[in-house]
PDB file of N, CA and C in Angstrom:
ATOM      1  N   UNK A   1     104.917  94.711 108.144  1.00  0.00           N
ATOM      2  CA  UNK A   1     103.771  94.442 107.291  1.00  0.00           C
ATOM      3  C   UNK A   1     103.978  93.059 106.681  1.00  0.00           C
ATOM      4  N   UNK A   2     103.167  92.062 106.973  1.00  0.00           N
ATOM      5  CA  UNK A   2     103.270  90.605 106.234  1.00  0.00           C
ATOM      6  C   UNK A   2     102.963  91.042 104.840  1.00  0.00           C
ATOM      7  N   UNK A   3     103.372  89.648 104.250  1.00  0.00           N
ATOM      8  CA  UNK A   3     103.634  89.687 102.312  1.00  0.00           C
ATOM      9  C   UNK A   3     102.147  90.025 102.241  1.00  0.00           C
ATOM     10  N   UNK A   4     102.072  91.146 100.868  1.00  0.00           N
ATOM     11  CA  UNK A   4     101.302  91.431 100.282  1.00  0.00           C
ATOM     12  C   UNK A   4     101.454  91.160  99.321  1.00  0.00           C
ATOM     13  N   UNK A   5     100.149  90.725  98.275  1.00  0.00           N
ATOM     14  CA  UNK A   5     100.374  89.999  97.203  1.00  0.00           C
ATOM     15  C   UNK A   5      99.622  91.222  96.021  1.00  0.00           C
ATOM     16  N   UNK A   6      99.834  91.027  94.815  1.00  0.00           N
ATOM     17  CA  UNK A   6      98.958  91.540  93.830  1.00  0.00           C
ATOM     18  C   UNK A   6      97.322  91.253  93.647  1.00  0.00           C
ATOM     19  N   UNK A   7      97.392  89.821  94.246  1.00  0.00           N
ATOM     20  CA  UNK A   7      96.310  89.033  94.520  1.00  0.00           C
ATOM     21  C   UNK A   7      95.257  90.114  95.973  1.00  0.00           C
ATOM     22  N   UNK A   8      96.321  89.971  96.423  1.00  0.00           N
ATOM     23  CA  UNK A   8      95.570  90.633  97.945  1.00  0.00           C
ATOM     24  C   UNK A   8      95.112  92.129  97.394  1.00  0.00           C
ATOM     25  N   UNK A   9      95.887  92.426  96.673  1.00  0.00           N
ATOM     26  CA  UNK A   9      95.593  94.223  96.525  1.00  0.00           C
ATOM     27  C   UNK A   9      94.288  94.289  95.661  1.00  0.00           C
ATOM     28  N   UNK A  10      94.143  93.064  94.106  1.00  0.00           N
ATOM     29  CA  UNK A  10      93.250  93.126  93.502  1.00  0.00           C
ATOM     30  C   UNK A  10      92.222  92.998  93.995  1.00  0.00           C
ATOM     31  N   UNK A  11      91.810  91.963  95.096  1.00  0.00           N
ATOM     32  CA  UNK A  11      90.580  91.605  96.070  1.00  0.00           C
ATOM     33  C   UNK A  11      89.640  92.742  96.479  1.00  0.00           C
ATOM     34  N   UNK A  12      90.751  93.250  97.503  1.00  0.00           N
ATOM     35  CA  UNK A  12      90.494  94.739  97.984  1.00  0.00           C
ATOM     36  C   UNK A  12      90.316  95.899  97.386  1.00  0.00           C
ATOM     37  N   UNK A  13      90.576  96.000  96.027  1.00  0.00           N
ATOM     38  CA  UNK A  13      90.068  96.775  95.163  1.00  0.00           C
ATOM     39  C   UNK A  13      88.528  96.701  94.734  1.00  0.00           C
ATOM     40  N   UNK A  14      88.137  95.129  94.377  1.00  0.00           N
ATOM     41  CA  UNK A  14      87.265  94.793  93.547  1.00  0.00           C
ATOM     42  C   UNK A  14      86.239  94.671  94.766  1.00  0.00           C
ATOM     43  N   UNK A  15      85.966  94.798  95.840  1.00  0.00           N
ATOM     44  CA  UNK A  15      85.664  94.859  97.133  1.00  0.00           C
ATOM     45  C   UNK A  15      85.121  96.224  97.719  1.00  0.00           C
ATOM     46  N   UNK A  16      85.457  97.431  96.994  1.00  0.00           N
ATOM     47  CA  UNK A  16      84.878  98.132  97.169  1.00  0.00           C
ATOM     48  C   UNK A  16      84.107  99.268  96.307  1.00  0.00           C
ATOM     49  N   UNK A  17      83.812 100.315  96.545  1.00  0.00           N
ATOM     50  CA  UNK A  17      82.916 101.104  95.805  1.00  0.00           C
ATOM     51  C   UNK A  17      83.910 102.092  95.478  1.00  0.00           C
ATOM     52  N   UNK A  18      84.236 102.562  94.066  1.00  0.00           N
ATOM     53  CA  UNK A  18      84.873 103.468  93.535  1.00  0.00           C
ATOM     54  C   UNK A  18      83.900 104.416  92.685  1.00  0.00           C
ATOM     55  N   UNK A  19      83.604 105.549  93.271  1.00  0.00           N
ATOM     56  CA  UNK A  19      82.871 106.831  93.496  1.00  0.00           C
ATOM     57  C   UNK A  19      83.404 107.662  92.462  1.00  0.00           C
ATOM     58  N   UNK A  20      82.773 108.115  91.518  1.00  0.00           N
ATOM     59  CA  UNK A  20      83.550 109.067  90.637  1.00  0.00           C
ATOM     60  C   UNK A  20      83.396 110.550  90.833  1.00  0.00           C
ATOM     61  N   UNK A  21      84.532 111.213  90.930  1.00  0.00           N
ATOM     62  CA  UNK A  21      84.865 112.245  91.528  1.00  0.00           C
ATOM     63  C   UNK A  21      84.178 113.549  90.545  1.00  0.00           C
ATOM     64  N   UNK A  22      82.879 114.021  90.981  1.00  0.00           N
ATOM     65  CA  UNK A  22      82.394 114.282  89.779  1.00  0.00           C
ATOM     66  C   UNK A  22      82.343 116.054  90.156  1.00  0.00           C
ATOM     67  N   UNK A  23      83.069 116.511  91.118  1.00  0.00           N
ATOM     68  CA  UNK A  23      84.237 117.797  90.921  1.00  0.00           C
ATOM     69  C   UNK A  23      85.085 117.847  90.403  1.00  0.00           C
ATOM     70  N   UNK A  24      85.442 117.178  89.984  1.00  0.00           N
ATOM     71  CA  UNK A  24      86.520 117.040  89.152  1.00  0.00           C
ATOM     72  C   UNK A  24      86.596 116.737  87.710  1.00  0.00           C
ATOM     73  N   UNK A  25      85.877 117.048  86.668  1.00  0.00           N
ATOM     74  CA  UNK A  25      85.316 116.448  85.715  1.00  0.00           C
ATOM     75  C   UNK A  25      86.798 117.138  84.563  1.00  0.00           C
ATOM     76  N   UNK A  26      87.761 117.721  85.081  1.00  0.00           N
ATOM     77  CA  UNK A  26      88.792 117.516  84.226  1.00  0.00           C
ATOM     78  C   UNK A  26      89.936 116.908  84.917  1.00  0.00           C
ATOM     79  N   UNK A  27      89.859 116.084  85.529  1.00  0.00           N
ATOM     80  CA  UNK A  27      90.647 115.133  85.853  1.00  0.00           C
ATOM     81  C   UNK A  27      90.477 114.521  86.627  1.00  0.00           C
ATOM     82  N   UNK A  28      89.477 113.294  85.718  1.00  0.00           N
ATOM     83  CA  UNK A  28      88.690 112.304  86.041  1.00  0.00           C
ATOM     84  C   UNK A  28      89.048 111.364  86.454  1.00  0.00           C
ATOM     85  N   UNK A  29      88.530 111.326  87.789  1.00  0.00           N
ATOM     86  CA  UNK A  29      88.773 110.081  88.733  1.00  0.00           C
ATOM     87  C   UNK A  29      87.956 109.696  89.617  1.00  0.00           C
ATOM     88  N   UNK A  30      88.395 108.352  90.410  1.00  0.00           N
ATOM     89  CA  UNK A  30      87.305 107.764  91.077  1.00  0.00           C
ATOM     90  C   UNK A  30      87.797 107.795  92.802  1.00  0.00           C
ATOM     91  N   UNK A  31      86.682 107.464  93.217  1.00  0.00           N
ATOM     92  CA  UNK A  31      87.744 107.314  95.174  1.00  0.00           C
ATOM     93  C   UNK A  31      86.889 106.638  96.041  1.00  0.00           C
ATOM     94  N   UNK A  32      87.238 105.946  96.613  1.00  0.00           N
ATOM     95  CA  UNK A  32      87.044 105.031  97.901  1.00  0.00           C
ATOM     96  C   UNK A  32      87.478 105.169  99.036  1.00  0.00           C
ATOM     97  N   UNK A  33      86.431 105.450  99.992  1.00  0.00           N
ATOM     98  CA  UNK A  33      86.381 106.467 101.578  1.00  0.00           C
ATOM     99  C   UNK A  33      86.754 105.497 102.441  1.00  0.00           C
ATOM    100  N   UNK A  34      87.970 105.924 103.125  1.00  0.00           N
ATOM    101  CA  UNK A  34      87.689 104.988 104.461  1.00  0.00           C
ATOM    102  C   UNK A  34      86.312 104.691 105.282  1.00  0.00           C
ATOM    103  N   UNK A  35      85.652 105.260 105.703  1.00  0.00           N
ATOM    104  CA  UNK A  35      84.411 104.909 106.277  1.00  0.00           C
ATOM    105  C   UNK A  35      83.322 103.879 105.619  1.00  0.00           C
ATOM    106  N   UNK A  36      83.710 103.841 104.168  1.00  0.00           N
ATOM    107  CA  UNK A  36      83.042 102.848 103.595  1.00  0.00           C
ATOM    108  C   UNK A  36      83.769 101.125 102.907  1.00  0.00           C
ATOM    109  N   UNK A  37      85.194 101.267 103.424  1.00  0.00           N
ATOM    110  CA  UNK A  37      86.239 100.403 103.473  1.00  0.00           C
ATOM    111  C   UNK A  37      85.376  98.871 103.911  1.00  0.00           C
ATOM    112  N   UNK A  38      85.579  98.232 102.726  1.00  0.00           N
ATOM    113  CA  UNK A  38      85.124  96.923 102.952  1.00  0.00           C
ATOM    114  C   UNK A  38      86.344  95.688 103.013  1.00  0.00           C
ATOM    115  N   UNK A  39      86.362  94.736 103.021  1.00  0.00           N
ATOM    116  CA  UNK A  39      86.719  93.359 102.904  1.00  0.00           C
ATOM    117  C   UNK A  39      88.184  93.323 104.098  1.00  0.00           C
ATOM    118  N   UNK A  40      88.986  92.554 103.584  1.00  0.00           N
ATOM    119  CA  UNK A  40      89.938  91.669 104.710  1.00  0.00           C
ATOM    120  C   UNK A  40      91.145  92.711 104.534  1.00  0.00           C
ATOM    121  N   UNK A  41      91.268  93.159 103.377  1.00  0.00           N
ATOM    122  CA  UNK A  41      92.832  93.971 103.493  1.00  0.00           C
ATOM    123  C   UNK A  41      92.207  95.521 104.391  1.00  0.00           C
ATOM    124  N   UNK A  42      92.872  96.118 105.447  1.00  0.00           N
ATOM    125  CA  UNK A  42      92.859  97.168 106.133  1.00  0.00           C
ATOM    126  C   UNK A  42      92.975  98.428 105.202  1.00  0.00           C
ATOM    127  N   UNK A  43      92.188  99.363 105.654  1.00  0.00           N
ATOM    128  CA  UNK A  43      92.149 100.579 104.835  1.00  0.00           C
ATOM    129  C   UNK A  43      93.611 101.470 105.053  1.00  0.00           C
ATOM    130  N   UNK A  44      94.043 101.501 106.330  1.00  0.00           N
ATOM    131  CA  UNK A  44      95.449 101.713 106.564  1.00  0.00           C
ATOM    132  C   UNK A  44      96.706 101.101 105.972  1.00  0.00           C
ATOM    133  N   UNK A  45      96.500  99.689 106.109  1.00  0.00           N
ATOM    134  CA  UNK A  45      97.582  98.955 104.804  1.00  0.00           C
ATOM    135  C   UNK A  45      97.532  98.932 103.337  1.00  0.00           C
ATOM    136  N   UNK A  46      96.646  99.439 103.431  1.00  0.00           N
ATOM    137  CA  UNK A  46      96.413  99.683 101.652  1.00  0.00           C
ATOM    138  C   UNK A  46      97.104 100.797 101.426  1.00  0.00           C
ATOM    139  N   UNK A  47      96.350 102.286 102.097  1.00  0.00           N
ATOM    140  CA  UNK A  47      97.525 103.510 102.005  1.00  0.00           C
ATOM    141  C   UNK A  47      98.717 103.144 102.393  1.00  0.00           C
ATOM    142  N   UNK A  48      99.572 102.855 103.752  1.00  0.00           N
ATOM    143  CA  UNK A  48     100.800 102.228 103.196  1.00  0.00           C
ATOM    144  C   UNK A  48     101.580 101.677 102.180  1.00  0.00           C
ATOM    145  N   UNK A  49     100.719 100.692 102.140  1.00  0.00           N
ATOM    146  CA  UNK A  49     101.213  99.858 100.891  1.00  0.00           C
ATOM    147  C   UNK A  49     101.550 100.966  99.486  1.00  0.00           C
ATOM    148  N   UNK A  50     100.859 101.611  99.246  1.00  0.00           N
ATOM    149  CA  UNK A  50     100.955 102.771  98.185  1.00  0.00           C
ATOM    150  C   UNK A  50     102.270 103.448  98.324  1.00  0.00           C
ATOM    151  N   UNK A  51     102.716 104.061  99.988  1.00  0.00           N
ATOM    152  CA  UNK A  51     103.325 104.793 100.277  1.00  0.00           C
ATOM    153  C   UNK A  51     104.718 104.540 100.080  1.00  0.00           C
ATOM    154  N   UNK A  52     104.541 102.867 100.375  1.00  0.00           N
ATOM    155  CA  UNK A  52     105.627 102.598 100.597  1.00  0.00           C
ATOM    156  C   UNK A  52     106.221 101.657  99.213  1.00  0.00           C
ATOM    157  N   UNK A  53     105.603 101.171  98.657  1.00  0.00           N
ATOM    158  CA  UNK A  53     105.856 100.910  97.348  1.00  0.00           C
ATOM    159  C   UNK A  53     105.484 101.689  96.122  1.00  0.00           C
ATOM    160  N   UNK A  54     104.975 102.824  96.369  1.00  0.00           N
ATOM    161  CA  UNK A  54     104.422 103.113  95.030  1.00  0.00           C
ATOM    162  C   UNK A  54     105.684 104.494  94.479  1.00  0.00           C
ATOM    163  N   UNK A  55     105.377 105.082  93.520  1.00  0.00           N
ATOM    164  CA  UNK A  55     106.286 106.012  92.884  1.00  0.00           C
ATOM    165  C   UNK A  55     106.305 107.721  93.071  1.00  0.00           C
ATOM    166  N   UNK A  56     106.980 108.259  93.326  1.00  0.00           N
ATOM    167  CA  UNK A  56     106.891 109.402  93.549  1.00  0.00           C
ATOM    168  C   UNK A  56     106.265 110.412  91.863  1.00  0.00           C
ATOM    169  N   UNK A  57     105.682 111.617  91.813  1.00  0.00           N
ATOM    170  CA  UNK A  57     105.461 111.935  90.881  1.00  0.00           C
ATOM    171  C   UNK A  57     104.865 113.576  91.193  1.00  0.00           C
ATOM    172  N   UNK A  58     105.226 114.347  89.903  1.00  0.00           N
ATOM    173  CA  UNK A  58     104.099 115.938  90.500  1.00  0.00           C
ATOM    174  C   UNK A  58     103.007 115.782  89.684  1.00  0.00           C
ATOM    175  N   UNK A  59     102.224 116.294  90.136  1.00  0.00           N
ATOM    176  CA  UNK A  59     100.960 116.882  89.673  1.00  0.00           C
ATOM    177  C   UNK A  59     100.559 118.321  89.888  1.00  0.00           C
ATOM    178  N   UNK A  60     100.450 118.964  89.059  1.00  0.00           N
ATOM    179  CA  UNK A  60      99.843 120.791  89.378  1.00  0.00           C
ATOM    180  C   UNK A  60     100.775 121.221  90.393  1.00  0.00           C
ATOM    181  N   UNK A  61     102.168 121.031  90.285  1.00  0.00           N
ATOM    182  CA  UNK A  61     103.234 121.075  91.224  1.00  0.00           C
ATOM    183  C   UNK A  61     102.820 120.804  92.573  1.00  0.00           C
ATOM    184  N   UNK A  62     102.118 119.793  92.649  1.00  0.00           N
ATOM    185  CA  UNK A  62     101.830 119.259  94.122  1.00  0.00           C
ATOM    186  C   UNK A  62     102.451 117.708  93.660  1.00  0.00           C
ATOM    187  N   UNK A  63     103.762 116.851  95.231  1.00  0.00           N
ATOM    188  CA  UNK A  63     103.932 115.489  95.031  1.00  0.00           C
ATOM    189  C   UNK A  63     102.829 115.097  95.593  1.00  0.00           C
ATOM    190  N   UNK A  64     102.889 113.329  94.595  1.00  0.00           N
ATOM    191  CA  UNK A  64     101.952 112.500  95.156  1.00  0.00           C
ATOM    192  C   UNK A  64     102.953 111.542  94.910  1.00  0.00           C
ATOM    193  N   UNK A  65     102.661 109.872  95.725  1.00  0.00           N
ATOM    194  CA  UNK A  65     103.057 109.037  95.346  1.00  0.00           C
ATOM    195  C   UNK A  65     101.775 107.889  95.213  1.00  0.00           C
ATOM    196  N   UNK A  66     102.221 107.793  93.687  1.00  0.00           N
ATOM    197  CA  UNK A  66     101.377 106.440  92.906  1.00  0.00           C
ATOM    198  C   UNK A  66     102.173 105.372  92.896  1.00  0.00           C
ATOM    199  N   UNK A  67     100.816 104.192  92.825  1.00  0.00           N
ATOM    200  CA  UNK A  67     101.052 103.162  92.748  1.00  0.00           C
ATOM    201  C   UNK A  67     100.183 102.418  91.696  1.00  0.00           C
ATOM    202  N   UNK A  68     100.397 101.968  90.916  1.00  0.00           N
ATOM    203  CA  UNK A  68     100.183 101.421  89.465  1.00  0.00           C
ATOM    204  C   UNK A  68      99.755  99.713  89.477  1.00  0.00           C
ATOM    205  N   UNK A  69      98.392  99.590  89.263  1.00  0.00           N
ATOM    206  CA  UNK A  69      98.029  98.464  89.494  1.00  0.00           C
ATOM    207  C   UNK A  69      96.632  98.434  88.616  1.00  0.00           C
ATOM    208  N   UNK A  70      97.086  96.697  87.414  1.00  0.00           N
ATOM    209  CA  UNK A  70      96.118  96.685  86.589  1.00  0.00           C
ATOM    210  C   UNK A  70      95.539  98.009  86.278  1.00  0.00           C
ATOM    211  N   UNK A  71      96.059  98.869  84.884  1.00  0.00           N
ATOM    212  CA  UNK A  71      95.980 100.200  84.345  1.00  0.00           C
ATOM    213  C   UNK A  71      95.154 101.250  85.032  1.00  0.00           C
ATOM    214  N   UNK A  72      95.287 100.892  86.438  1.00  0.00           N
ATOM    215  CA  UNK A  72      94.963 102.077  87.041  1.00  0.00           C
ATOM    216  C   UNK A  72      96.156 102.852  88.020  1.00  0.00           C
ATOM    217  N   UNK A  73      95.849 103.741  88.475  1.00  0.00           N
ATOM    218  CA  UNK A  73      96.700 104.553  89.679  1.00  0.00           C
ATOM    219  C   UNK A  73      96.546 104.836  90.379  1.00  0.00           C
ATOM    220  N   UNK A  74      96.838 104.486  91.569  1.00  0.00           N
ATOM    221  CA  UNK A  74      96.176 104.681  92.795  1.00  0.00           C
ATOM    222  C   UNK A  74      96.967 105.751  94.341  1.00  0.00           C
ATOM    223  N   UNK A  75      96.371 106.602  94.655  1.00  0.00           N
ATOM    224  CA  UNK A  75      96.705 107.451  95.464  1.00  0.00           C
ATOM    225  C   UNK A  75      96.369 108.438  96.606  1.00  0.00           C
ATOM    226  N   UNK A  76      96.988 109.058  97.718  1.00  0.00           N
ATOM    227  CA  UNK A  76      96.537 109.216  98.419  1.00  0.00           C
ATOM    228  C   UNK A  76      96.975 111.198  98.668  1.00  0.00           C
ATOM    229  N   UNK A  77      96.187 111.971  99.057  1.00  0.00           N
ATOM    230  CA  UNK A  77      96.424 112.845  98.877  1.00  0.00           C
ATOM    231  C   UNK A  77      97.733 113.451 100.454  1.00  0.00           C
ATOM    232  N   UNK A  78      98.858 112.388 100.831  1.00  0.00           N
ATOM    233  CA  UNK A  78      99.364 112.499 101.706  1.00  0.00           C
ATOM    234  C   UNK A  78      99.363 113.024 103.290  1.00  0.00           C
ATOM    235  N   UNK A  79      98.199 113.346 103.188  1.00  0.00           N
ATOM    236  CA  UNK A  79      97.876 113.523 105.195  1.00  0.00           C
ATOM    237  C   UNK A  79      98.353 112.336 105.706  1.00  0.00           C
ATOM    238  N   UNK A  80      98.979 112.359 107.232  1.00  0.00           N
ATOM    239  CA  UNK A  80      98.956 111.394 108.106  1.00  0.00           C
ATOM    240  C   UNK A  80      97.810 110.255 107.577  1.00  0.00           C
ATOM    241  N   UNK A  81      98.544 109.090 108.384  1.00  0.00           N
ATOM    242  CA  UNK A  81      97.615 108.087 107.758  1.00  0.00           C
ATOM    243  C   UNK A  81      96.594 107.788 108.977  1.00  0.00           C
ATOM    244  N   UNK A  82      96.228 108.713 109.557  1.00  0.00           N
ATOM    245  CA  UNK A  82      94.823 108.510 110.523  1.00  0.00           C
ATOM    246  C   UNK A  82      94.005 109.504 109.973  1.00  0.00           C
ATOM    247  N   UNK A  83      94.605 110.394 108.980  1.00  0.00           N
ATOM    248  CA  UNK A  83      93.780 111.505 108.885  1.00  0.00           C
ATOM    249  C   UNK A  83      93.034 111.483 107.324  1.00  0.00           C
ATOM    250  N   UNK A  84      93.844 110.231 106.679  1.00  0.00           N
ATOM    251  CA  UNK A  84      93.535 109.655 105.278  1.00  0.00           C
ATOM    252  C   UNK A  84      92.529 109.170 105.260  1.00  0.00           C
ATOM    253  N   UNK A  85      91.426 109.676 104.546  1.00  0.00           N
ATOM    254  CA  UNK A  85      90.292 109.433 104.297  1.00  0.00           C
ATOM    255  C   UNK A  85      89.116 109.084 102.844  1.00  0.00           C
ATOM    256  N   UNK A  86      90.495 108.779 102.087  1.00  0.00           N
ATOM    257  CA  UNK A  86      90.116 108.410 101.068  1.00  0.00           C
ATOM    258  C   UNK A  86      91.076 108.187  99.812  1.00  0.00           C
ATOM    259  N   UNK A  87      91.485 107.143  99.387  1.00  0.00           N
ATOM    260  CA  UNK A  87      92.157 106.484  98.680  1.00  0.00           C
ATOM    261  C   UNK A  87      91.663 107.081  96.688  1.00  0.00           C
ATOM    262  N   UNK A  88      92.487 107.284  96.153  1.00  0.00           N
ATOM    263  CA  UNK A  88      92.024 108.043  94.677  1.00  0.00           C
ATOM    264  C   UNK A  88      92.854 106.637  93.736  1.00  0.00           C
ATOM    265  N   UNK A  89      91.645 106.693  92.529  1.00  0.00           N
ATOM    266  CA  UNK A  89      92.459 105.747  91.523  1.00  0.00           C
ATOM    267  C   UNK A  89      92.078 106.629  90.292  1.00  0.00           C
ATOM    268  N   UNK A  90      93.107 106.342  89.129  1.00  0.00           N
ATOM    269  CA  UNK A  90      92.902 107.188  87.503  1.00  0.00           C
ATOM    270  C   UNK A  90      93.117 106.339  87.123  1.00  0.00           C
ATOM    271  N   UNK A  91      92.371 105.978  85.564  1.00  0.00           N
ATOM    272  CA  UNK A  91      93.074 105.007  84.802  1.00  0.00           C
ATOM    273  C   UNK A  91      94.182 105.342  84.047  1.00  0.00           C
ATOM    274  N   UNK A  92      95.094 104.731  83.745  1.00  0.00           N
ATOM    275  CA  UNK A  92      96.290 104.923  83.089  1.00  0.00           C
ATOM    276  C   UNK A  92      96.127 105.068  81.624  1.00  0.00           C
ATOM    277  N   UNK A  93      96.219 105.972  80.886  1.00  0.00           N
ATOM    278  CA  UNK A  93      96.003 106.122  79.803  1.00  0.00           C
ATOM    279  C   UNK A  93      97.256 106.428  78.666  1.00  0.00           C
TER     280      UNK A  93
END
């Protein structure tokens, strides 16, 4: 994977549509679908990028691994990454 920057990740954030997860209305969050994946950074290197830099953590005794960028959190609900279909962010509170 060539250098990824904070720069590159913010782009690709601000680049797409973050959907608020409105099943979820006690633990409120937003998400961005692969199928609707816009700009230059790959929807696949982005989940990587998470995977592979971001932090391990439980939730409702299920792991996830986050990745923490400008007070949000960003994550993937761990399927294979062909089968990943949508990228989750929370704000950090």
């Amino acid at each position: 994977m060539s250098k990824i920057t904070k720069a590159t990740l913010k782009k690709a954030i601000d680049q797409n549509v973050w959907r608020f997860a409105k099943t979820m209305p006690k633990n409120p969050h937003w998400y961005a679908l692969r199928e609707n994946w816009q700009g230059e950074l790959d929807f696949d290197i982005f989940v990587i990028y998470i995977r592979q830099f971001g932090y391990n953590t439980k939730y409702r005794g299920w792991n996830y691994t986050l990745l923490d960028i400008d007070g949000h959190s960003y994550w993937t609900m761990g399927a294979p990454i062909s089968k990943t279909i949508l990228i989750n962010r929370k704000e950090i509170v």
